[in-house]
Protein backbone atom coordinates (compact mmCIF):
# COMPACT_ATOMS: atom_id res chain seq x y z
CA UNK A 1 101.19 122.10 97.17
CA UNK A 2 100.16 121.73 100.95
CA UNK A 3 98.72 119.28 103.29
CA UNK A 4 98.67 117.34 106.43
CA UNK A 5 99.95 113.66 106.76
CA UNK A 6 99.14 111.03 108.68
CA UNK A 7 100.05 107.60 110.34
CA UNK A 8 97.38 105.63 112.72
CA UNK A 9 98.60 102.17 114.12
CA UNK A 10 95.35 99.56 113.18
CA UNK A 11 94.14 96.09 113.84
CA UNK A 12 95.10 95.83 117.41
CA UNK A 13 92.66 92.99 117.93
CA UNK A 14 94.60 90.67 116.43
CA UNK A 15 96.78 88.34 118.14
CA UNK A 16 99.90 89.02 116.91
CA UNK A 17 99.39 93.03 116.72
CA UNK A 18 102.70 93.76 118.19
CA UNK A 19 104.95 91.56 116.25
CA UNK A 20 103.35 92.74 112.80
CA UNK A 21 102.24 95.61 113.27
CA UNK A 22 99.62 97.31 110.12
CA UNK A 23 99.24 101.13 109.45
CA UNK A 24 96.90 103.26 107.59
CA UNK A 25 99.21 105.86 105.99
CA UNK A 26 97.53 109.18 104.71
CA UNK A 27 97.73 112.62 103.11
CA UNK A 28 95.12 114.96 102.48
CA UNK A 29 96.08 118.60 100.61
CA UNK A 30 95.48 120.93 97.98
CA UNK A 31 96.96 122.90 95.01
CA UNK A 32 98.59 125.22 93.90
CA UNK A 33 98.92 126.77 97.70
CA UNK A 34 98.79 130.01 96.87
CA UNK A 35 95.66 130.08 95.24
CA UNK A 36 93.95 126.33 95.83
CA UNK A 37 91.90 124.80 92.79
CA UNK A 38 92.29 121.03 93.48
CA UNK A 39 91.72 118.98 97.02
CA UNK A 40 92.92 115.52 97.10
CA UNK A 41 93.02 112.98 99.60
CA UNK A 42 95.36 109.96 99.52
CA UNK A 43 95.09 106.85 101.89
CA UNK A 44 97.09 103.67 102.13
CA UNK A 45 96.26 100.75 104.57
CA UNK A 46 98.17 98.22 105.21
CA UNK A 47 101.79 99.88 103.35
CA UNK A 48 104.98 97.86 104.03
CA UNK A 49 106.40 98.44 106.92
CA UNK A 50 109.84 97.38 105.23
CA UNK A 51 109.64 100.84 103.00
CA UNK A 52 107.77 103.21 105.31
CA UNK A 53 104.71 103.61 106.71
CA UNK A 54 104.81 106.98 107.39
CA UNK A 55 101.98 109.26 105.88
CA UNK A 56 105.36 111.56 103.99
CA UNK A 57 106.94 108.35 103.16
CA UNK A 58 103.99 106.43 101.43
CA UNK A 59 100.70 108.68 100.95
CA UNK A 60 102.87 111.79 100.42
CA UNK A 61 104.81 110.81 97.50
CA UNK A 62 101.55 109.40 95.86
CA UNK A 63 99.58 112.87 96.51
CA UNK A 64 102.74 114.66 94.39
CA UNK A 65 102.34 112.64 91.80
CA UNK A 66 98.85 112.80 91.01
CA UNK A 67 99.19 116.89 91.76
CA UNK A 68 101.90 116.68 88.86
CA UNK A 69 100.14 114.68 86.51
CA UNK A 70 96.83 116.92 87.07
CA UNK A 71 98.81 120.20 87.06
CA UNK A 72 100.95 119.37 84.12
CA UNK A 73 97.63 118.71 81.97
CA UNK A 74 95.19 121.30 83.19
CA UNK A 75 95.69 124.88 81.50
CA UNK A 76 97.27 127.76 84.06
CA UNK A 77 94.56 129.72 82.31
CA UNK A 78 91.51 129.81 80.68
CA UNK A 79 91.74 133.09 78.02
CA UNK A 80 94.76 134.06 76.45
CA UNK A 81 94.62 137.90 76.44
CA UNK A 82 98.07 138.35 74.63
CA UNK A 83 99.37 135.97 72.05
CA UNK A 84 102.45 137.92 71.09
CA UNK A 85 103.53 138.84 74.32
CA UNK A 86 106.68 136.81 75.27
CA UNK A 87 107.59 135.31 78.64
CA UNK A 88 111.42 136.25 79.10
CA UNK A 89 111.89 133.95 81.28
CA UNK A 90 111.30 131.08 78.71
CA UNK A 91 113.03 132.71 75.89
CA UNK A 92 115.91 132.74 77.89
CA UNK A 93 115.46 129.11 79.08
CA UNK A 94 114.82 127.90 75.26
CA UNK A 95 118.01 130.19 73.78
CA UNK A 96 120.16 128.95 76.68
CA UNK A 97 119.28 124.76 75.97
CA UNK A 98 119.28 125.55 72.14
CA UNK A 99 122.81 126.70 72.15
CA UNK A 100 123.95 123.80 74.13
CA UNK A 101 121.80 121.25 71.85
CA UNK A 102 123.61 123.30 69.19
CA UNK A 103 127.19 122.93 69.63
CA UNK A 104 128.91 119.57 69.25
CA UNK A 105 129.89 118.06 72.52
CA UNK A 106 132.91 115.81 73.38
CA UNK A 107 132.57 116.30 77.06
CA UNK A 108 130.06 115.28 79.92
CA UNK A 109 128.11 118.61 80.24
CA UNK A 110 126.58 119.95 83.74
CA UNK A 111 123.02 119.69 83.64
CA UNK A 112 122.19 120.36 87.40
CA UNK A 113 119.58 122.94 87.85
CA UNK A 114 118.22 121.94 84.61
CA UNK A 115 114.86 120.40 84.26
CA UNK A 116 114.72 116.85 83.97
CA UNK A 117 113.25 116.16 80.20
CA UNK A 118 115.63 118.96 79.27
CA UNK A 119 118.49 116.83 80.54
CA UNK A 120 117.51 113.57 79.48
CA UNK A 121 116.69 115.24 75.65
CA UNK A 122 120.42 116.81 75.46
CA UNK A 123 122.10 114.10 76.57
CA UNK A 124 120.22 111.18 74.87
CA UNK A 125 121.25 113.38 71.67
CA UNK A 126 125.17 113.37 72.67
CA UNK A 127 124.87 109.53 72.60
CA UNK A 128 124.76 108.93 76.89
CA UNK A 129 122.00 106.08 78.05
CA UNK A 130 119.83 108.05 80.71
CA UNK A 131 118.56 106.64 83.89
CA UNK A 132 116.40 108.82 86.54
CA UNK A 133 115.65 109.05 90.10
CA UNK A 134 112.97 111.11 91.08
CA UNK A 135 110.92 113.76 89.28
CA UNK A 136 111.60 117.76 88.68
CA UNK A 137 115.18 119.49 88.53
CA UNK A 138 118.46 117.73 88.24
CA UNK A 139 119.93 118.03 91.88
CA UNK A 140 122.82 115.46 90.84
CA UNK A 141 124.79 113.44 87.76
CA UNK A 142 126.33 110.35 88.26
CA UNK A 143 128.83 111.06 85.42
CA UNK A 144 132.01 113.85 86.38
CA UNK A 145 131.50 117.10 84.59
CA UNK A 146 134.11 117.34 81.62
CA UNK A 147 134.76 113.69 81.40
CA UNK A 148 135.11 112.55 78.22
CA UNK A 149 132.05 111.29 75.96
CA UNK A 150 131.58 107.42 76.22
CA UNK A 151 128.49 106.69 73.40
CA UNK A 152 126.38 104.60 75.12
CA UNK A 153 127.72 105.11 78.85
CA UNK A 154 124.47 105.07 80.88
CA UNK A 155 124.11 108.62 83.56
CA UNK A 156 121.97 108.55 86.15
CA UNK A 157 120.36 111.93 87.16
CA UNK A 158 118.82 112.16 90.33
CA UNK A 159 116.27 114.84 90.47
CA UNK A 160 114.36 116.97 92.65
């Protein structure tokens, strides 16, 4: 993804402009950035100035989302030239979770630098209540690495 944010102070006619002051927060950009099918503008008047106003703290965020949601649905491609050709790369991935799905856990396992529904799935299976923060890669658990398995001990995962 790419853009440009953007913050513009409004409403300075009214009387009490600079006790409450009102924003228009924005972000305009495209995807993927490499090779740009999708333009999307996002624009927020009026945000609360209590959580951010800023164009990367309110329009920004927004923009991501709706780039994920669009991204995650639409097909990378159009023809499939090789069905039996194999990406590595996800073999690898897929063997690597399987064998930890696999084998029967008594401790809290590291899941940082996995991807988040990967984390949730292997650890809602061990018996752990999941909570998450964010959206992408695990970047942080709140449980200790080799602690010993609670059932029904809620994690938080904070991801990236």
């Amino acid at each position: 993804m790419a853009g440009k944010t953007g913050t513009a102070q409004t409403d300075y006619w009214m009387p009490d402009w600079k006790e409450n002051k009102r924003y228009i927060s924005s972000f305009a950009g495209y995807f993927p950035a490499e090779n740009p099918k999708y333009s999307c503008i996002v624009i927020i008047h009026k945000p609360s100035t209590k959580k951010g106003y800023y164009g990367a703290d309110v329009s920004g965020p927004v923009f991501k989302r709706i780039a994920q949601k669009i991204f995650t649905v639409s097909p990378l491609i159009t023809e499939i030239s090789d069905i039996e050709s194999k990406d590595f790369l996800v073999v690898n991935d897929y063997e690597s979770y399987y064998l930890k799905v696999q084998k029967e856990i008594f401790e809290i396992p590291n899941v940082i630098g996995m991807a988040g529904m990967d984390a949730v799935s292997l650890l809602e299976n061990i018996g752990l209540e999941v909570r998450i923060v964010g959206n992408g890669t695990v970047f942080k658990q709140s449980l200790k690495i080799g602690e010993k398995i609670k059932k029904g001990k809620q994690i938080t995962l904070n991801l990236s």
